[in-house]
PDB file of N, CA and C in Angstrom:
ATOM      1  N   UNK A   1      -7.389 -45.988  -4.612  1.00  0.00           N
ATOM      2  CA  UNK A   1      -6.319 -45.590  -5.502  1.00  0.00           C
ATOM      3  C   UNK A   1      -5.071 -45.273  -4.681  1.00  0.00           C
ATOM      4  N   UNK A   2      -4.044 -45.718  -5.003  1.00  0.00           N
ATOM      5  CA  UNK A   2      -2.408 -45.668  -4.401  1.00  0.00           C
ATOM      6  C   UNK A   2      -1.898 -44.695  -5.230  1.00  0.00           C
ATOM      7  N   UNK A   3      -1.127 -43.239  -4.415  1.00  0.00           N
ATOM      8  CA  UNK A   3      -0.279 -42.577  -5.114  1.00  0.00           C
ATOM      9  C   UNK A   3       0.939 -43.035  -4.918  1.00  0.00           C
ATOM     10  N   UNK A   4       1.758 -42.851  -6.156  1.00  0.00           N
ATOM     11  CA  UNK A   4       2.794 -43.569  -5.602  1.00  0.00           C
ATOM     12  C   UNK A   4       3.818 -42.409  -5.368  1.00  0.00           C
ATOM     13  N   UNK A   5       4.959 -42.345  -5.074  1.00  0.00           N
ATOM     14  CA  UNK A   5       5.950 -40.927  -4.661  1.00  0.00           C
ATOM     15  C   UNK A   5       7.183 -41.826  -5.023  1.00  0.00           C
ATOM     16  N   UNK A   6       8.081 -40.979  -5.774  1.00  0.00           N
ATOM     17  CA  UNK A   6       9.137 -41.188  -6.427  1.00  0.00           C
ATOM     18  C   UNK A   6      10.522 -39.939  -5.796  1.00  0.00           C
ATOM     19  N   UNK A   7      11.314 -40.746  -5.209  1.00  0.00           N
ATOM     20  CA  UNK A   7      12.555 -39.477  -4.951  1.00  0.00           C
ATOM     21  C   UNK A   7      13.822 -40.067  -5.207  1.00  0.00           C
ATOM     22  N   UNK A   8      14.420 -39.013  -5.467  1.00  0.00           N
ATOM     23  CA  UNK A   8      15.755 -39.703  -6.306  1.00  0.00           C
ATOM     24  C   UNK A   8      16.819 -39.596  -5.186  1.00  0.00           C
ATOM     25  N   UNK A   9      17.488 -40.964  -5.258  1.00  0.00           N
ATOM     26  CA  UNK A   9      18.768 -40.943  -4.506  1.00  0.00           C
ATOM     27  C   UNK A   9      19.898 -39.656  -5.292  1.00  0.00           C
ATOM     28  N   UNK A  10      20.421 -38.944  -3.966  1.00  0.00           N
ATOM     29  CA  UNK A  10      21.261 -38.092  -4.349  1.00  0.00           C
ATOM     30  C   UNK A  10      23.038 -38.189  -3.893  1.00  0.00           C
ATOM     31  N   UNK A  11      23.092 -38.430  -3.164  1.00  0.00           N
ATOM     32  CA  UNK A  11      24.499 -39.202  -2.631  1.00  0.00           C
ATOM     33  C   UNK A  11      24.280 -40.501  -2.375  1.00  0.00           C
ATOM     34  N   UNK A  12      25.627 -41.337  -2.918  1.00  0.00           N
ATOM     35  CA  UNK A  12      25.879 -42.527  -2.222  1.00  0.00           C
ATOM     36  C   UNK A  12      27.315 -42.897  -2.296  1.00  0.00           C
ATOM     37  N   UNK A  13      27.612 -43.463  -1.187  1.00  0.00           N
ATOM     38  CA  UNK A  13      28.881 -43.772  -0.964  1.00  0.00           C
ATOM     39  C   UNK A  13      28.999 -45.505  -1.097  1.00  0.00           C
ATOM     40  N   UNK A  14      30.093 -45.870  -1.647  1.00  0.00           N
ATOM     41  CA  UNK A  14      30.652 -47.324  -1.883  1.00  0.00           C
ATOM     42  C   UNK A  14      31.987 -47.201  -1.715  1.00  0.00           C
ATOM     43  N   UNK A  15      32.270 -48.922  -0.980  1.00  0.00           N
ATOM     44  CA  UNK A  15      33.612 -49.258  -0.631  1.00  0.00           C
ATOM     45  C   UNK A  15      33.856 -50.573  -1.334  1.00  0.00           C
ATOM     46  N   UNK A  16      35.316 -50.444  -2.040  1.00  0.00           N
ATOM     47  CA  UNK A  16      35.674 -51.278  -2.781  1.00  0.00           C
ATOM     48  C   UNK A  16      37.069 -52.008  -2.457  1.00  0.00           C
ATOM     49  N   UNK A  17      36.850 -53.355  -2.622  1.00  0.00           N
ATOM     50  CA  UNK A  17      38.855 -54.128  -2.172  1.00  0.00           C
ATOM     51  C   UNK A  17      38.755 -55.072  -2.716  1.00  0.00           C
ATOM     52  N   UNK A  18      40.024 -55.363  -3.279  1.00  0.00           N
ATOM     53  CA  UNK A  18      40.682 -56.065  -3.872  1.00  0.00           C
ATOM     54  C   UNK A  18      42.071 -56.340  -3.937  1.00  0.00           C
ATOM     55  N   UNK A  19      42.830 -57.630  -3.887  1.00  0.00           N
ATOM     56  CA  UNK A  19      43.880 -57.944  -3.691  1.00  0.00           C
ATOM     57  C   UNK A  19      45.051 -56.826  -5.146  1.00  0.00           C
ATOM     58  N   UNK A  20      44.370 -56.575  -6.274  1.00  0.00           N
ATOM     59  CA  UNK A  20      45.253 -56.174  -7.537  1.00  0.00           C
ATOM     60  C   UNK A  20      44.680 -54.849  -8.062  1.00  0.00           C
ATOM     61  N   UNK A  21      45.344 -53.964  -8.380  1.00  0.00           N
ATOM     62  CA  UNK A  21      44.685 -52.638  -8.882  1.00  0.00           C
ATOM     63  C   UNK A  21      43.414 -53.225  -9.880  1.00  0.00           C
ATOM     64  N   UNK A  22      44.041 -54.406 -11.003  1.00  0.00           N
ATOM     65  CA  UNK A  22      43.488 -54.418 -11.797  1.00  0.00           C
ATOM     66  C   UNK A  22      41.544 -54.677 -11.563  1.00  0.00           C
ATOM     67  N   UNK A  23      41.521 -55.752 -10.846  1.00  0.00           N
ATOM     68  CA  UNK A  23      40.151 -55.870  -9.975  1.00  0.00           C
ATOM     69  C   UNK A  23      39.752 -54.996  -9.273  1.00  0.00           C
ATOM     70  N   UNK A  24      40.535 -54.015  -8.629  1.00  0.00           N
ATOM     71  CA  UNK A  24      39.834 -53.001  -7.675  1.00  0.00           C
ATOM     72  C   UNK A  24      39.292 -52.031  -8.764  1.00  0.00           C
ATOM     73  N   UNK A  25      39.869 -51.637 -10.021  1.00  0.00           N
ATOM     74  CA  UNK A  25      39.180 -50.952 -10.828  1.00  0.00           C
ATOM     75  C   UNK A  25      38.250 -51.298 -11.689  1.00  0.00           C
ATOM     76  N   UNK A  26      38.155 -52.688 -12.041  1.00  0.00           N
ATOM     77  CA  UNK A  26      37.219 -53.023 -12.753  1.00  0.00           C
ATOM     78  C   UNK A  26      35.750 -53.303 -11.608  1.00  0.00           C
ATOM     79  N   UNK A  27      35.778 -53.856 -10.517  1.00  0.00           N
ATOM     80  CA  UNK A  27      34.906 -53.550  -9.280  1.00  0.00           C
ATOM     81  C   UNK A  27      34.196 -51.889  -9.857  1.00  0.00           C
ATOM     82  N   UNK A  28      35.007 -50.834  -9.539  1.00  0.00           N
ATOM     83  CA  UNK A  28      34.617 -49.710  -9.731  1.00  0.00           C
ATOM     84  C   UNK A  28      34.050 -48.890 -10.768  1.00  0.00           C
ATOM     85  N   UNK A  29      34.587 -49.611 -12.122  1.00  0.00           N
ATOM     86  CA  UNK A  29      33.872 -49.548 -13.244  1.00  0.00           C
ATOM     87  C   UNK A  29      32.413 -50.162 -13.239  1.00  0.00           C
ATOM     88  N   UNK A  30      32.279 -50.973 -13.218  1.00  0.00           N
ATOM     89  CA  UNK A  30      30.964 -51.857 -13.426  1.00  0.00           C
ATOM     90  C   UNK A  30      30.096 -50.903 -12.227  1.00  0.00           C
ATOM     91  N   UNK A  31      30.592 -50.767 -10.987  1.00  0.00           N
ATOM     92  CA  UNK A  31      29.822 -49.939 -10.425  1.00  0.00           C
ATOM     93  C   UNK A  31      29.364 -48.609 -10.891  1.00  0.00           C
ATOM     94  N   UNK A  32      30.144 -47.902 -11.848  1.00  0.00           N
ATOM     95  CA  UNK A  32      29.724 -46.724 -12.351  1.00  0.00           C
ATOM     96  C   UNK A  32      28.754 -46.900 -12.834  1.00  0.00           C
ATOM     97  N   UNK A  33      28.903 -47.685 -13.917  1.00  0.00           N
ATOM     98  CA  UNK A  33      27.867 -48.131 -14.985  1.00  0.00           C
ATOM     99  C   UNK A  33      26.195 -48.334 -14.410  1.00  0.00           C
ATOM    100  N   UNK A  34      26.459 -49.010 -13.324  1.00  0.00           N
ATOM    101  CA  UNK A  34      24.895 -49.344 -12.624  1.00  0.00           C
ATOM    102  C   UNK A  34      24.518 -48.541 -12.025  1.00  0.00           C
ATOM    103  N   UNK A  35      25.114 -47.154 -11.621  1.00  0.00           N
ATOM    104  CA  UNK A  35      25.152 -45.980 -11.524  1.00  0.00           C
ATOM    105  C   UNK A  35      24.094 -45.035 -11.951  1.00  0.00           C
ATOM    106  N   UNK A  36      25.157 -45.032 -13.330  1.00  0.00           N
ATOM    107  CA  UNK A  36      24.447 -44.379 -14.047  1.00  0.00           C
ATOM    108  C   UNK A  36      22.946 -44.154 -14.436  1.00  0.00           C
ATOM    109  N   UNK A  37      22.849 -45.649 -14.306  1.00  0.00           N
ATOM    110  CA  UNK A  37      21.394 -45.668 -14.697  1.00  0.00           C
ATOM    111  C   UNK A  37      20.737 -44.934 -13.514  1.00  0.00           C
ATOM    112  N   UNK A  38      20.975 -44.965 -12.631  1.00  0.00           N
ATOM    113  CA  UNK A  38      20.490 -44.266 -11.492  1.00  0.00           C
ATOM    114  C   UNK A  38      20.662 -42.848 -11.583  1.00  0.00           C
ATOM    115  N   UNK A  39      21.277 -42.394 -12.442  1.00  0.00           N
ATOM    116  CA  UNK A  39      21.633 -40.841 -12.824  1.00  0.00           C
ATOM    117  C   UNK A  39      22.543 -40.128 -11.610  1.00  0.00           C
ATOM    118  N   UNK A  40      23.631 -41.304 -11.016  1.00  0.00           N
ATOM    119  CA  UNK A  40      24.395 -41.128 -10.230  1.00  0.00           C
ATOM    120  C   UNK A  40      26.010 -40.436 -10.746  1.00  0.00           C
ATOM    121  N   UNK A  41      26.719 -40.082 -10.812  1.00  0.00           N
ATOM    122  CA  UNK A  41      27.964 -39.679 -11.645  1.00  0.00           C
ATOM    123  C   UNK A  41      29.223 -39.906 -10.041  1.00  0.00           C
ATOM    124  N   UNK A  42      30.224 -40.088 -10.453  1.00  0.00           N
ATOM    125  CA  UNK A  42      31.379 -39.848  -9.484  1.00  0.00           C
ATOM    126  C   UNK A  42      31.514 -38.776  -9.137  1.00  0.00           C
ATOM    127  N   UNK A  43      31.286 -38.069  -7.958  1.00  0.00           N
ATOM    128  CA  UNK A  43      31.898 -37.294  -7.641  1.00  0.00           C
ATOM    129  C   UNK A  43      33.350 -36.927  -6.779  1.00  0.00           C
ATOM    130  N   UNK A  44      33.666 -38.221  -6.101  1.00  0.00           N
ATOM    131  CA  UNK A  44      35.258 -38.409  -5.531  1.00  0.00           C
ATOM    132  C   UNK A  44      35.633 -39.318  -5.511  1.00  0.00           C
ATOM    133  N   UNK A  45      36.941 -39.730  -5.517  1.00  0.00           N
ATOM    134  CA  UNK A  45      37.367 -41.004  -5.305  1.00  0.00           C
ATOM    135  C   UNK A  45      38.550 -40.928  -4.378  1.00  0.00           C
ATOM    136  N   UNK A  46      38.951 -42.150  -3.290  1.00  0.00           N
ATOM    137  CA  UNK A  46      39.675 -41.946  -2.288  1.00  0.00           C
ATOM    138  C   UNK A  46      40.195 -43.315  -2.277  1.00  0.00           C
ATOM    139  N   UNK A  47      41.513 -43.616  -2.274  1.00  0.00           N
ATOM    140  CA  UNK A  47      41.505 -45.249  -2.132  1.00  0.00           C
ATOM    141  C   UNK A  47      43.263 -45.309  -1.482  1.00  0.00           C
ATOM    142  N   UNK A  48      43.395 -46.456  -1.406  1.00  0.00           N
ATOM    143  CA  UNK A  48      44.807 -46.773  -0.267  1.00  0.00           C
ATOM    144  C   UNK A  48      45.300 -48.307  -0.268  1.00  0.00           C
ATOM    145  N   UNK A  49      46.674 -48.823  -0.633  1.00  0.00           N
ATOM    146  CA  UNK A  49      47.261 -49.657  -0.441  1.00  0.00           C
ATOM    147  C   UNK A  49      47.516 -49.895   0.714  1.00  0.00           C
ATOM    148  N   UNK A  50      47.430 -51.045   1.539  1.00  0.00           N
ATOM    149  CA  UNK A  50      47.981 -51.527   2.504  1.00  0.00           C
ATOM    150  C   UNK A  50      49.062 -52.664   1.866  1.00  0.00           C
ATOM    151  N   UNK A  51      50.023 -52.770   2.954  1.00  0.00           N
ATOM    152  CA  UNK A  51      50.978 -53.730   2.504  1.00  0.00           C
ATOM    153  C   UNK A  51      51.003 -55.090   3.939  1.00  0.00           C
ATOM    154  N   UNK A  52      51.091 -56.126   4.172  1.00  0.00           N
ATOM    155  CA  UNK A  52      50.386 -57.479   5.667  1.00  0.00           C
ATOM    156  C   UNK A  52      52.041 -57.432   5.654  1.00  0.00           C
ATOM    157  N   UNK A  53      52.362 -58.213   6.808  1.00  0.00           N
ATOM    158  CA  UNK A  53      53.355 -58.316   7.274  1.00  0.00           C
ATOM    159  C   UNK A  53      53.765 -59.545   6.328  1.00  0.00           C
ATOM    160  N   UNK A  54      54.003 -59.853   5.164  1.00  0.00           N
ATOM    161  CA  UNK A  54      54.066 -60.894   4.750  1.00  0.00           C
ATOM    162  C   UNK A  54      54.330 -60.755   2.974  1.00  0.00           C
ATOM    163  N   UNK A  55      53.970 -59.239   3.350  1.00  0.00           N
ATOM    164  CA  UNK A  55      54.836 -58.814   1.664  1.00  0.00           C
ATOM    165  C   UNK A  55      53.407 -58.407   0.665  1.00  0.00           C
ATOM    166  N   UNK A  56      52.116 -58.937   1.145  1.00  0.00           N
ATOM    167  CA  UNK A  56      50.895 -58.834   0.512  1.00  0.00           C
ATOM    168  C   UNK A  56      50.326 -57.554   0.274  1.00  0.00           C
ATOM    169  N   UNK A  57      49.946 -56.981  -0.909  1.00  0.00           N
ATOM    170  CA  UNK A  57      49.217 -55.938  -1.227  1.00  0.00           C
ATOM    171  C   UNK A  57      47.865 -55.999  -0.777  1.00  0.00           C
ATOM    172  N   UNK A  58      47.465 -55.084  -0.240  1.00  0.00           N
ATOM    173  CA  UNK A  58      45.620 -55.164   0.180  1.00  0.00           C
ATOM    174  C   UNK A  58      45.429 -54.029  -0.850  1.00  0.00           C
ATOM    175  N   UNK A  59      44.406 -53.431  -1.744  1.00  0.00           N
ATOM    176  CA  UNK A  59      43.786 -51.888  -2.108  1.00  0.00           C
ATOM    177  C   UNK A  59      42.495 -52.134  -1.860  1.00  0.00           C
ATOM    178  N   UNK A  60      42.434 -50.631  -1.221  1.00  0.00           N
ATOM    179  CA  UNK A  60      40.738 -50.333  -1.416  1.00  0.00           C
ATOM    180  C   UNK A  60      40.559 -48.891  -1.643  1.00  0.00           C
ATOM    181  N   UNK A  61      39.228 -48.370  -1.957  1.00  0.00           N
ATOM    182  CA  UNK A  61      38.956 -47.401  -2.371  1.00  0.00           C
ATOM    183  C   UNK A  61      37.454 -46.755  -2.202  1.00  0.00           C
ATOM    184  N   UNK A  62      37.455 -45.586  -1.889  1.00  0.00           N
ATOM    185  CA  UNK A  62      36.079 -45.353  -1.662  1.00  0.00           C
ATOM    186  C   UNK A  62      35.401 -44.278  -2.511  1.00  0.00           C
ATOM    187  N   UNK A  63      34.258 -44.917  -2.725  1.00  0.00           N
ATOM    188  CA  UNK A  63      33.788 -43.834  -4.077  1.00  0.00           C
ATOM    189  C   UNK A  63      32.201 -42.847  -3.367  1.00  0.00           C
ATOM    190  N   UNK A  64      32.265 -41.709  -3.593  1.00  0.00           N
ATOM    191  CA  UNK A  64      31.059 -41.038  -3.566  1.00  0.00           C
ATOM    192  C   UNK A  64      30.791 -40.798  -4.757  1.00  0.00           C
ATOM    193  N   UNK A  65      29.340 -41.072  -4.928  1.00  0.00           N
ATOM    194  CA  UNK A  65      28.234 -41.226  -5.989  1.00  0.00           C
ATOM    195  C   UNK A  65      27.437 -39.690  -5.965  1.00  0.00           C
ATOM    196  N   UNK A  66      27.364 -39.134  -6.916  1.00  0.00           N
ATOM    197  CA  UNK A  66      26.176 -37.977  -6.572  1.00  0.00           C
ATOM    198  C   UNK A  66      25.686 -37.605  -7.836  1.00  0.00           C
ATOM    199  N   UNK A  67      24.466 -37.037  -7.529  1.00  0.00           N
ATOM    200  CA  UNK A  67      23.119 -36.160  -8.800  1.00  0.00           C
ATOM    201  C   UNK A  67      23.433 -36.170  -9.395  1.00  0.00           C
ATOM    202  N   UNK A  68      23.690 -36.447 -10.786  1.00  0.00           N
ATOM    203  CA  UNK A  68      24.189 -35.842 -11.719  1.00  0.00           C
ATOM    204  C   UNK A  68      23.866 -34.413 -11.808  1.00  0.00           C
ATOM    205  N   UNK A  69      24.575 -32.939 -12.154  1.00  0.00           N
ATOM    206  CA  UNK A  69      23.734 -31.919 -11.990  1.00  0.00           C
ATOM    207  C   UNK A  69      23.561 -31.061 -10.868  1.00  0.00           C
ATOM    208  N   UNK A  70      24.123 -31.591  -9.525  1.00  0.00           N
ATOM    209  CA  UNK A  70      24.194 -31.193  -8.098  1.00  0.00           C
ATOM    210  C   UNK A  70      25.542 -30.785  -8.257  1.00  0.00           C
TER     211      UNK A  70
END
């Protein structure tokens, strides 16, 4: 007989980029969502435009995930 052991992820961190706000947030949405199911919630968000020598927007953003409940 196999016991099995179950532990719940409690932090996680993700990094997100995209050339347009609009994609960098929808990236981050959909990530919530799959999240959730994990009973993960946002707990920060941190993110930053870069601008290339060439006039180009870069964004990215970094999200910590935690417990819901923690």
């Amino acid at each position: 007989m196999r016991n099995f052991e179950f532990s719940l992820l409690e932090d996680k961190v993700e990094f997100f980029e995209a050339l347009d706000l609009k994609t960098l947030e929808k990236k981050i949405n959909e990530q919530i969502d799959h999240n959730r199911a994990i009973m993960l919630g946002v707990h920060s968000v941190s993110h930053q435009m870069h601008v290339d020598e060439e006039g180009r927007r870069f964004y990215s953003a970094v999200v910590h995930f935690r417990l819901k409940g923690k």
